[in-house]
PDB file of N, CA and C in Angstrom:
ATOM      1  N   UNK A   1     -20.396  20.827   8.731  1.00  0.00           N
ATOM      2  CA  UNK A   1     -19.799  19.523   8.434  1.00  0.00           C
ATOM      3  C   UNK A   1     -20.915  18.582   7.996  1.00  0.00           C
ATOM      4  N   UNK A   2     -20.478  17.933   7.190  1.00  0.00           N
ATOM      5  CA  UNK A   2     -21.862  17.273   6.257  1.00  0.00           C
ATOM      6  C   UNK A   2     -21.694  16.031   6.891  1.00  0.00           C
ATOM      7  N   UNK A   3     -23.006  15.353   7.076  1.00  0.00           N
ATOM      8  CA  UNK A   3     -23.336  13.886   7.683  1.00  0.00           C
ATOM      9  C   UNK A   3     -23.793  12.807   6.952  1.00  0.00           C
ATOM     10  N   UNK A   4     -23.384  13.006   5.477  1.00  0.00           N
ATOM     11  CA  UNK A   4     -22.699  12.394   4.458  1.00  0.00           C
ATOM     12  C   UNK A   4     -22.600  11.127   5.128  1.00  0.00           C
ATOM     13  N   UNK A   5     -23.044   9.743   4.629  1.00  0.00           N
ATOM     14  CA  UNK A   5     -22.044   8.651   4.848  1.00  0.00           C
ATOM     15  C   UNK A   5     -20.427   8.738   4.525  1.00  0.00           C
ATOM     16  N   UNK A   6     -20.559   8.676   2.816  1.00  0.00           N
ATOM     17  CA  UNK A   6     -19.707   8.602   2.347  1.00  0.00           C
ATOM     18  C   UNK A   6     -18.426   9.831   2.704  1.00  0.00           C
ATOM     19  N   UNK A   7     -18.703  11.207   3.094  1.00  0.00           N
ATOM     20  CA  UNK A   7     -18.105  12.059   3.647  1.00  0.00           C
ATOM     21  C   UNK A   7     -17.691  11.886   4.865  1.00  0.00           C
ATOM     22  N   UNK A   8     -18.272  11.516   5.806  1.00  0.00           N
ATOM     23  CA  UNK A   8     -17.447  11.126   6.799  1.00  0.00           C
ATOM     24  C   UNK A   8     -16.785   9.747   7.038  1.00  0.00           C
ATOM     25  N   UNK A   9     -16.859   9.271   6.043  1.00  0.00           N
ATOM     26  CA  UNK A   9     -16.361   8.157   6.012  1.00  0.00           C
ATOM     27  C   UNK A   9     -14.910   8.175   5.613  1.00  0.00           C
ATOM     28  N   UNK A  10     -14.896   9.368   4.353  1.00  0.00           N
ATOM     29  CA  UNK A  10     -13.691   9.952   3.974  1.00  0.00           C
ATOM     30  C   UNK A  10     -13.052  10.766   4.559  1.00  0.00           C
ATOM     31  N   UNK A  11     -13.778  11.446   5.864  1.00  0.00           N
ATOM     32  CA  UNK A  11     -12.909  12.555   6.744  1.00  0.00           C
ATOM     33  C   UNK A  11     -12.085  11.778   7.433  1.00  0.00           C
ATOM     34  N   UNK A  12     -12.669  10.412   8.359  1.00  0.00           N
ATOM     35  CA  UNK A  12     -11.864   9.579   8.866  1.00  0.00           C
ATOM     36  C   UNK A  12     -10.456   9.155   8.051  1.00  0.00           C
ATOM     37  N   UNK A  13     -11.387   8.360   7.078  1.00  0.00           N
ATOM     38  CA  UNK A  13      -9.791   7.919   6.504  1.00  0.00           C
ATOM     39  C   UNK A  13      -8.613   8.808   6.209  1.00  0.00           C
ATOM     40  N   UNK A  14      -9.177  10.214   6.010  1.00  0.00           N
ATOM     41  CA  UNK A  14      -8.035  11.107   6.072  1.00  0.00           C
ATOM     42  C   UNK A  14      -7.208  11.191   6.848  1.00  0.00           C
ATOM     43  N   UNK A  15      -8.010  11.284   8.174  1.00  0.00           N
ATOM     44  CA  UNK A  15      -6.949  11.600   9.404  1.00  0.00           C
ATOM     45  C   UNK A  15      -6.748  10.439   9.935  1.00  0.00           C
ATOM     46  N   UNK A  16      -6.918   9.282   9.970  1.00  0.00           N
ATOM     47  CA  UNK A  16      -5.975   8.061   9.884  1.00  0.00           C
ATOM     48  C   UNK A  16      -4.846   7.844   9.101  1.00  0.00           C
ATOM     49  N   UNK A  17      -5.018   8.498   7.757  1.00  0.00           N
ATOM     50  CA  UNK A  17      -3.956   8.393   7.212  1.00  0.00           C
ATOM     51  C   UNK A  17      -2.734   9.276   7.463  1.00  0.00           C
ATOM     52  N   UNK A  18      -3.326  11.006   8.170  1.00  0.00           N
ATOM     53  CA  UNK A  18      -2.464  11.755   8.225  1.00  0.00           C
ATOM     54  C   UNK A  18      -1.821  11.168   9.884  1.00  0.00           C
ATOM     55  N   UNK A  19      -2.566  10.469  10.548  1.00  0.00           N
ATOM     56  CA  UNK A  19      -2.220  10.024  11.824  1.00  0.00           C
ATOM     57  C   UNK A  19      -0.936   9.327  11.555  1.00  0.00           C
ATOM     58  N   UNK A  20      -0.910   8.374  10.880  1.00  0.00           N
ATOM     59  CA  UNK A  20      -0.496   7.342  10.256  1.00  0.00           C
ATOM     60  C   UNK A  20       1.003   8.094   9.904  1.00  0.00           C
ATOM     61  N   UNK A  21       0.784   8.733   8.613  1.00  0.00           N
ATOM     62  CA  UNK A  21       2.063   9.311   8.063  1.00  0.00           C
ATOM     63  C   UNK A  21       3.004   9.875   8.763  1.00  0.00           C
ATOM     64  N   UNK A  22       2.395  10.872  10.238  1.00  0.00           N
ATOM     65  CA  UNK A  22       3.170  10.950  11.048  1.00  0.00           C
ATOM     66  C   UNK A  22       3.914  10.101  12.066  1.00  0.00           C
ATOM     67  N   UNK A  23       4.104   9.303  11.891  1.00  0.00           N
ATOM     68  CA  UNK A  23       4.881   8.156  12.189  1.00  0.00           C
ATOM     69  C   UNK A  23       5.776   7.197  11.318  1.00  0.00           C
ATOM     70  N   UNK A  24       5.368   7.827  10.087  1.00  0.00           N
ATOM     71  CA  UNK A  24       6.501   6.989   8.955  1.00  0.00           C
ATOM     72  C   UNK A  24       5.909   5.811   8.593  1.00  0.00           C
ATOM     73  N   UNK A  25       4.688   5.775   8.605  1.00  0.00           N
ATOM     74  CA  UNK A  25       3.978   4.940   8.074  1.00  0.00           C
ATOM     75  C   UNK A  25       2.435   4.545   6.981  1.00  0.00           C
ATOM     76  N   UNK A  26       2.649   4.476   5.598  1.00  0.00           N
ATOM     77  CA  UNK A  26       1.561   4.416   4.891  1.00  0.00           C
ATOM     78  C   UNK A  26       0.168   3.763   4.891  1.00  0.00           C
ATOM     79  N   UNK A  27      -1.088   4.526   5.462  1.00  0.00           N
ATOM     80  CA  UNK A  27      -2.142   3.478   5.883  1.00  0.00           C
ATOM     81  C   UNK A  27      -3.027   3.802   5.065  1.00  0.00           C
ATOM     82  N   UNK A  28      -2.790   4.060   3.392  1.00  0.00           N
ATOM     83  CA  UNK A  28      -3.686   4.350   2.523  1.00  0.00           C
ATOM     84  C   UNK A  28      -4.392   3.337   1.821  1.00  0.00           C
ATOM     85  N   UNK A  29      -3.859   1.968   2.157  1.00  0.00           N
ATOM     86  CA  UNK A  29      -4.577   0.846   2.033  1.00  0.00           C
ATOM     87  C   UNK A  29      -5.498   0.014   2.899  1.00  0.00           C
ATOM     88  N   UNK A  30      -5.541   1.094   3.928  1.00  0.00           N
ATOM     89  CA  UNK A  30      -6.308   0.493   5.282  1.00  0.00           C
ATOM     90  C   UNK A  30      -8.050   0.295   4.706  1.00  0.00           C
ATOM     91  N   UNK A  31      -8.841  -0.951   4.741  1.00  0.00           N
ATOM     92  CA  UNK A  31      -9.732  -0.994   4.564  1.00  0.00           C
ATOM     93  C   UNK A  31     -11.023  -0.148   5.270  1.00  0.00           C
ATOM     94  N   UNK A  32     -12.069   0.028   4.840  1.00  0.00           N
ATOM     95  CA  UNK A  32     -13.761   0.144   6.067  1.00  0.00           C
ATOM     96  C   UNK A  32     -13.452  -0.497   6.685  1.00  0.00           C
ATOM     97  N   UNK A  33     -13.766  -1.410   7.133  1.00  0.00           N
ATOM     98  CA  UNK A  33     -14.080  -2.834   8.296  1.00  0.00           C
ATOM     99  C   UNK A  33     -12.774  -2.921   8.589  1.00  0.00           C
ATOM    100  N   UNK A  34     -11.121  -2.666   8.652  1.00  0.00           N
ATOM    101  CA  UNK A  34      -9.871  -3.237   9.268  1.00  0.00           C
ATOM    102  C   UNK A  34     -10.504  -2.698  10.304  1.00  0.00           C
ATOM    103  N   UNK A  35      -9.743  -3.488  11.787  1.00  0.00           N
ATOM    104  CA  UNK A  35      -9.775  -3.060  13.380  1.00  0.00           C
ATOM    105  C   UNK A  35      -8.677  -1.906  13.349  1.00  0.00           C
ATOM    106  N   UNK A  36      -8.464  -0.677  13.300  1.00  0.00           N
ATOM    107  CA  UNK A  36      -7.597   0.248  13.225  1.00  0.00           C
ATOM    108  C   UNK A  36      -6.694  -0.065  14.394  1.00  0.00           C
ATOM    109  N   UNK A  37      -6.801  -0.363  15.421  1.00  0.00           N
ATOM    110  CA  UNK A  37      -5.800  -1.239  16.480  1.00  0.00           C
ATOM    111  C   UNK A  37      -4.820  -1.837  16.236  1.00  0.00           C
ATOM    112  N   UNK A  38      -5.808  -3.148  15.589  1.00  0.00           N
ATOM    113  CA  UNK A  38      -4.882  -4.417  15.128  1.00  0.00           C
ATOM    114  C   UNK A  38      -4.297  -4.243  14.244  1.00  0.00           C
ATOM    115  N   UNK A  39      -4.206  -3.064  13.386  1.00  0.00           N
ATOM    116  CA  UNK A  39      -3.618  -2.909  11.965  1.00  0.00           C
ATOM    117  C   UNK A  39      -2.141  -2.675  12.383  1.00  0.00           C
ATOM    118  N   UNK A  40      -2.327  -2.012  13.558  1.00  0.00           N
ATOM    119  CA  UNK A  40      -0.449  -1.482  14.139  1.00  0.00           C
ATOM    120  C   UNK A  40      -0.331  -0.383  13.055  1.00  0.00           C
ATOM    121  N   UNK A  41      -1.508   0.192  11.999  1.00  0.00           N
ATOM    122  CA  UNK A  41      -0.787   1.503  11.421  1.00  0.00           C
ATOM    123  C   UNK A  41      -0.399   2.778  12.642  1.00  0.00           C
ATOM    124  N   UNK A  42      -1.483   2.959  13.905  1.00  0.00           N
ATOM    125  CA  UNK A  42      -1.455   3.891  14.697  1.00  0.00           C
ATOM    126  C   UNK A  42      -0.852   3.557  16.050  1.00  0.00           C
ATOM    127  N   UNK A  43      -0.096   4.279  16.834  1.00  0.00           N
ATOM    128  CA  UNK A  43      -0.066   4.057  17.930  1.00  0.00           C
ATOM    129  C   UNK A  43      -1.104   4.342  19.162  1.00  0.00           C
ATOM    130  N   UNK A  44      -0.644   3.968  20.344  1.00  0.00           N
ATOM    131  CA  UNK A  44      -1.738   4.428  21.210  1.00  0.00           C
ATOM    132  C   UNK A  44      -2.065   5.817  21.432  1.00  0.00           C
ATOM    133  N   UNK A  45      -1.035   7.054  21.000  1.00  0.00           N
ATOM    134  CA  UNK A  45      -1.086   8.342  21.074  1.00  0.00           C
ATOM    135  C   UNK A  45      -1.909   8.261  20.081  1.00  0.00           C
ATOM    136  N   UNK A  46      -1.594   8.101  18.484  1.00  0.00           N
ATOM    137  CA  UNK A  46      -2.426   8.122  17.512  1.00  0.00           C
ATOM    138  C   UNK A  46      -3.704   7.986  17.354  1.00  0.00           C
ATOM    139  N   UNK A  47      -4.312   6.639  18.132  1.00  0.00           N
ATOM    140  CA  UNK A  47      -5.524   6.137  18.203  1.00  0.00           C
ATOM    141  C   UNK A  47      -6.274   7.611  19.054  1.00  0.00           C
ATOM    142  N   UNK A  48      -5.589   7.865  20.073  1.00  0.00           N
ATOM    143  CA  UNK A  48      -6.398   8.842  21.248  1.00  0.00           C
ATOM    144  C   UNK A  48      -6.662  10.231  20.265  1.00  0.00           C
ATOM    145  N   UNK A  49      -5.656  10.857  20.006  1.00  0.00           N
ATOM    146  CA  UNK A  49      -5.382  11.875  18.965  1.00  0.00           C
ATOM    147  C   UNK A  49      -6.718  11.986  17.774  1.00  0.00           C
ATOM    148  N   UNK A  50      -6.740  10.381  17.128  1.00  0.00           N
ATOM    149  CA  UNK A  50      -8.100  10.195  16.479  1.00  0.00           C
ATOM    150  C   UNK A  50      -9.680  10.276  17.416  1.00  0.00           C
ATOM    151  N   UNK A  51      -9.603   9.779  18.411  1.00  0.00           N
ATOM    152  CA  UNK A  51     -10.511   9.986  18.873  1.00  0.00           C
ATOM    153  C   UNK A  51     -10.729  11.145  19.309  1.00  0.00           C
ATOM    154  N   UNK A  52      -9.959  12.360  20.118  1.00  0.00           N
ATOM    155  CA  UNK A  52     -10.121  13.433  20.437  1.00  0.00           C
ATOM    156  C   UNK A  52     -10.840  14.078  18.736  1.00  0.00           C
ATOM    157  N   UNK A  53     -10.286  14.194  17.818  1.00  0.00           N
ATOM    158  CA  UNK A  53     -10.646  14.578  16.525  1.00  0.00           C
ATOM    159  C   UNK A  53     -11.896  14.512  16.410  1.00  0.00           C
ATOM    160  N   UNK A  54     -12.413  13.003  16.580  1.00  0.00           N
ATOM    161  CA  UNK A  54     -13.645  12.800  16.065  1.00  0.00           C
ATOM    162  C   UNK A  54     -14.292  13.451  16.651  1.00  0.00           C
ATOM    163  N   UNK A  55     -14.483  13.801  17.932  1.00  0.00           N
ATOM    164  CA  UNK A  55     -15.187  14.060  19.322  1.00  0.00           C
ATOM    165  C   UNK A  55     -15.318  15.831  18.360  1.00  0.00           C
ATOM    166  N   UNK A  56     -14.188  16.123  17.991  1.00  0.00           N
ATOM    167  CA  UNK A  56     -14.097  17.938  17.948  1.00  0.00           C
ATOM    168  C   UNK A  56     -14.602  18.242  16.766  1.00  0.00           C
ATOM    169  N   UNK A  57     -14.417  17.202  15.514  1.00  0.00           N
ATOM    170  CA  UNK A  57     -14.774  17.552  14.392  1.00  0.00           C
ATOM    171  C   UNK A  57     -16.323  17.254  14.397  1.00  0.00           C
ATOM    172  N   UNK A  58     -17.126  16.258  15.125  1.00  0.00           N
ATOM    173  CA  UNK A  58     -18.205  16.321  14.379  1.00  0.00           C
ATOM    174  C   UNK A  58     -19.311  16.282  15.917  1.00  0.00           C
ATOM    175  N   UNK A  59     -18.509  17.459  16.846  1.00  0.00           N
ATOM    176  CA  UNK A  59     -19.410  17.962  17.987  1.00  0.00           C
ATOM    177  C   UNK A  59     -19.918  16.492  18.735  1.00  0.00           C
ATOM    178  N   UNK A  60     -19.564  15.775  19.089  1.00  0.00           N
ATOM    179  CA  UNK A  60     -19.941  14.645  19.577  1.00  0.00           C
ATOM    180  C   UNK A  60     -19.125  14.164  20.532  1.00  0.00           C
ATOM    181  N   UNK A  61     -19.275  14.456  22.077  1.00  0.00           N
ATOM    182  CA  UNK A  61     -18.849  14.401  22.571  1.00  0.00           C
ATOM    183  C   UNK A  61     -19.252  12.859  23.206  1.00  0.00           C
ATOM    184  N   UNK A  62     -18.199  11.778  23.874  1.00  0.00           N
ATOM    185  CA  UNK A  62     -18.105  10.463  23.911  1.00  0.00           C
ATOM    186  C   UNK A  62     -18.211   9.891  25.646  1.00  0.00           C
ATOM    187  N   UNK A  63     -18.982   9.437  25.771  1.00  0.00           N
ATOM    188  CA  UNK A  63     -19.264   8.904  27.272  1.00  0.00           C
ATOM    189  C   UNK A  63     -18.079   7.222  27.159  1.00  0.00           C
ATOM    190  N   UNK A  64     -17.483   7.471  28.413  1.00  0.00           N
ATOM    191  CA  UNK A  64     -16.169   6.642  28.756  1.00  0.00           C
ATOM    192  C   UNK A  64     -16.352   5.047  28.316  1.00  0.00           C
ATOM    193  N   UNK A  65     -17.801   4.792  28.071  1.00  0.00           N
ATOM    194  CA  UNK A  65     -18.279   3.223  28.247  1.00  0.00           C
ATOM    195  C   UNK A  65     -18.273   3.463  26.931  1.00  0.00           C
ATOM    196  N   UNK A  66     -18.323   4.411  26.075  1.00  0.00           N
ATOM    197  CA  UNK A  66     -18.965   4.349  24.301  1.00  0.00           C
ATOM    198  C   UNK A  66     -17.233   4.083  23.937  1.00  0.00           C
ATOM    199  N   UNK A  67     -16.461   4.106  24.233  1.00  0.00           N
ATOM    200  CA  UNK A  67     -14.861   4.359  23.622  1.00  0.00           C
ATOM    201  C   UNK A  67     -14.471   2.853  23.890  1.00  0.00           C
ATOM    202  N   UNK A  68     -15.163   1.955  22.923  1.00  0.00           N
ATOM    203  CA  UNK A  68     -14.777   0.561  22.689  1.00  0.00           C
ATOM    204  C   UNK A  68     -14.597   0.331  21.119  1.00  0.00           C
ATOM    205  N   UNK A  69     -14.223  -0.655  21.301  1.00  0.00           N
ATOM    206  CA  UNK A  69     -14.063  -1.026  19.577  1.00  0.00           C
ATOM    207  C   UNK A  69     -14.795  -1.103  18.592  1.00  0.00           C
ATOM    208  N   UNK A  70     -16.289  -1.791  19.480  1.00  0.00           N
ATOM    209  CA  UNK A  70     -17.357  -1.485  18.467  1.00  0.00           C
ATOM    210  C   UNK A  70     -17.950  -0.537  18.273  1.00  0.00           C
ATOM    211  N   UNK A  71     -17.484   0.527  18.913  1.00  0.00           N
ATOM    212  CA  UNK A  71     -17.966   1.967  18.244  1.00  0.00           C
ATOM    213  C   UNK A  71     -17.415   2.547  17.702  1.00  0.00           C
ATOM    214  N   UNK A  72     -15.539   2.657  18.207  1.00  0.00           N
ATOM    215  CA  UNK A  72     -14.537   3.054  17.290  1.00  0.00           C
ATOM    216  C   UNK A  72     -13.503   2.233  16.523  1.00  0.00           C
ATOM    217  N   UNK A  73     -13.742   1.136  16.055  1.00  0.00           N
ATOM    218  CA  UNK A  73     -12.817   0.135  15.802  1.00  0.00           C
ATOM    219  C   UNK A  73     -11.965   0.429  14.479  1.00  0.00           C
ATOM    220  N   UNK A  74     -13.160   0.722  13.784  1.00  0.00           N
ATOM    221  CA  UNK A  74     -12.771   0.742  12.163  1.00  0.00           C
ATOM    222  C   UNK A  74     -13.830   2.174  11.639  1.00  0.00           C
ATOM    223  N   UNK A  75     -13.027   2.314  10.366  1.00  0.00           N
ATOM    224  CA  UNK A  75     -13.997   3.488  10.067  1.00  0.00           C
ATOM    225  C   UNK A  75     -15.226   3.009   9.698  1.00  0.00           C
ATOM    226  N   UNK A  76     -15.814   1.989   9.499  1.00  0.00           N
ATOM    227  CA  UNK A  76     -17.382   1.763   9.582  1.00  0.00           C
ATOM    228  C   UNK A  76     -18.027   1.958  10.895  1.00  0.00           C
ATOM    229  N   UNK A  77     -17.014   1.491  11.353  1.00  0.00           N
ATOM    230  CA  UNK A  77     -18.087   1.287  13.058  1.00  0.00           C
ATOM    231  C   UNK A  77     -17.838   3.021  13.369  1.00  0.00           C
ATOM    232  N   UNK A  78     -17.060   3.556  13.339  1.00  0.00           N
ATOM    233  CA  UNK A  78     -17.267   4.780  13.677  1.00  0.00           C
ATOM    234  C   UNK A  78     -18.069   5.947  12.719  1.00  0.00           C
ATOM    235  N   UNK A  79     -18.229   5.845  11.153  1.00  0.00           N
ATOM    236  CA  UNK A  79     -19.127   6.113  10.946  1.00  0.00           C
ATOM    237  C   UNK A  79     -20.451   5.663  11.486  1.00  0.00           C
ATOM    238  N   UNK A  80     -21.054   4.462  11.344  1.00  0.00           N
ATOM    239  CA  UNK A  80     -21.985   3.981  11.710  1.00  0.00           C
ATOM    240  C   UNK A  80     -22.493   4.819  12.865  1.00  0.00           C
ATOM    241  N   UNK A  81     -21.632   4.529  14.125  1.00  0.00           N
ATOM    242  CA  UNK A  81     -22.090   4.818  15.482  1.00  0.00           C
ATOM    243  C   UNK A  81     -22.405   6.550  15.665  1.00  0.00           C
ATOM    244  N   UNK A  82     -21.339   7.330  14.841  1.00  0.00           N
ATOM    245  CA  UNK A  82     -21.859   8.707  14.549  1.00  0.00           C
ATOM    246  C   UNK A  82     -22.975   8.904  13.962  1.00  0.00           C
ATOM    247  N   UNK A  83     -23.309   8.898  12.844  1.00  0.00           N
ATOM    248  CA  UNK A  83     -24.782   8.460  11.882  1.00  0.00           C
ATOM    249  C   UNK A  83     -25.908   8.096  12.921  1.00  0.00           C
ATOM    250  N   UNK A  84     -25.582   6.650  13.283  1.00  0.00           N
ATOM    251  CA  UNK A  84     -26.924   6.590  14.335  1.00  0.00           C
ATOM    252  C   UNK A  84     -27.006   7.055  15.349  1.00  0.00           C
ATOM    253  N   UNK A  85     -26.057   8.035  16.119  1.00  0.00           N
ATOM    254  CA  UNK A  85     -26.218   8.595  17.339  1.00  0.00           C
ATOM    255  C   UNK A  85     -26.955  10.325  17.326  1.00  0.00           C
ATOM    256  N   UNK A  86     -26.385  10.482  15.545  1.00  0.00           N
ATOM    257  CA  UNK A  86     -26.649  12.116  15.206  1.00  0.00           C
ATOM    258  C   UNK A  86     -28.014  12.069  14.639  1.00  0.00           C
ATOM    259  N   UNK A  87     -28.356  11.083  14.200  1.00  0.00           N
ATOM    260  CA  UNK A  87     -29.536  10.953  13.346  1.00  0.00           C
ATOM    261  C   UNK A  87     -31.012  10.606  14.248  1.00  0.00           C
ATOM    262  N   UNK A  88     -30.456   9.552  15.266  1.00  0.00           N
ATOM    263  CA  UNK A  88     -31.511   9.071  15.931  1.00  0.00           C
ATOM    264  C   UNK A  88     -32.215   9.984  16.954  1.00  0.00           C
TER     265      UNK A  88
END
């Protein structure tokens, strides 16, 4: 799995969007920087579902205090926080 900005930046938005669709709802206009929360595209299953993902897809497993907004809020902050956690 490539550590790509731009690639994982796009893996996310994928599965936000496929998160998304399964619920009958289009989040292909969801920005980088939206709060994926506040958007109301995902539910609270959804949101968890994404996070389990991230955790499996890119081997990074998440300590209980890191599962805030500013690490997973939006797909920047969760790129970001992957990037500098894999890199550093």
């Amino acid at each position: 799995m490539s550590l790509d900005r731009e690639a994982v930046k796009a893996a996310i938005r994928s599965k936000v969007i496929e998160l998304a669709q399964a619920l009958d709802i289009d989040a292909r206009g969801l920005a980088d920087s939206d709060i994926i929360p506040a958007t109301g595209l995902l539910d609270s299953t959804a949101i968890l579902e994404l996070v389990v993902w991230y955790e499996q897809t890119y081997d990074f497993p998440l300590k209980q205090d890191e599962i805030n907004i500013d690490n997973l809020g939006s797909i920047d902050a969760m790129t970001d926080f992957l990037l500098s956690r894999k890199r550093g």
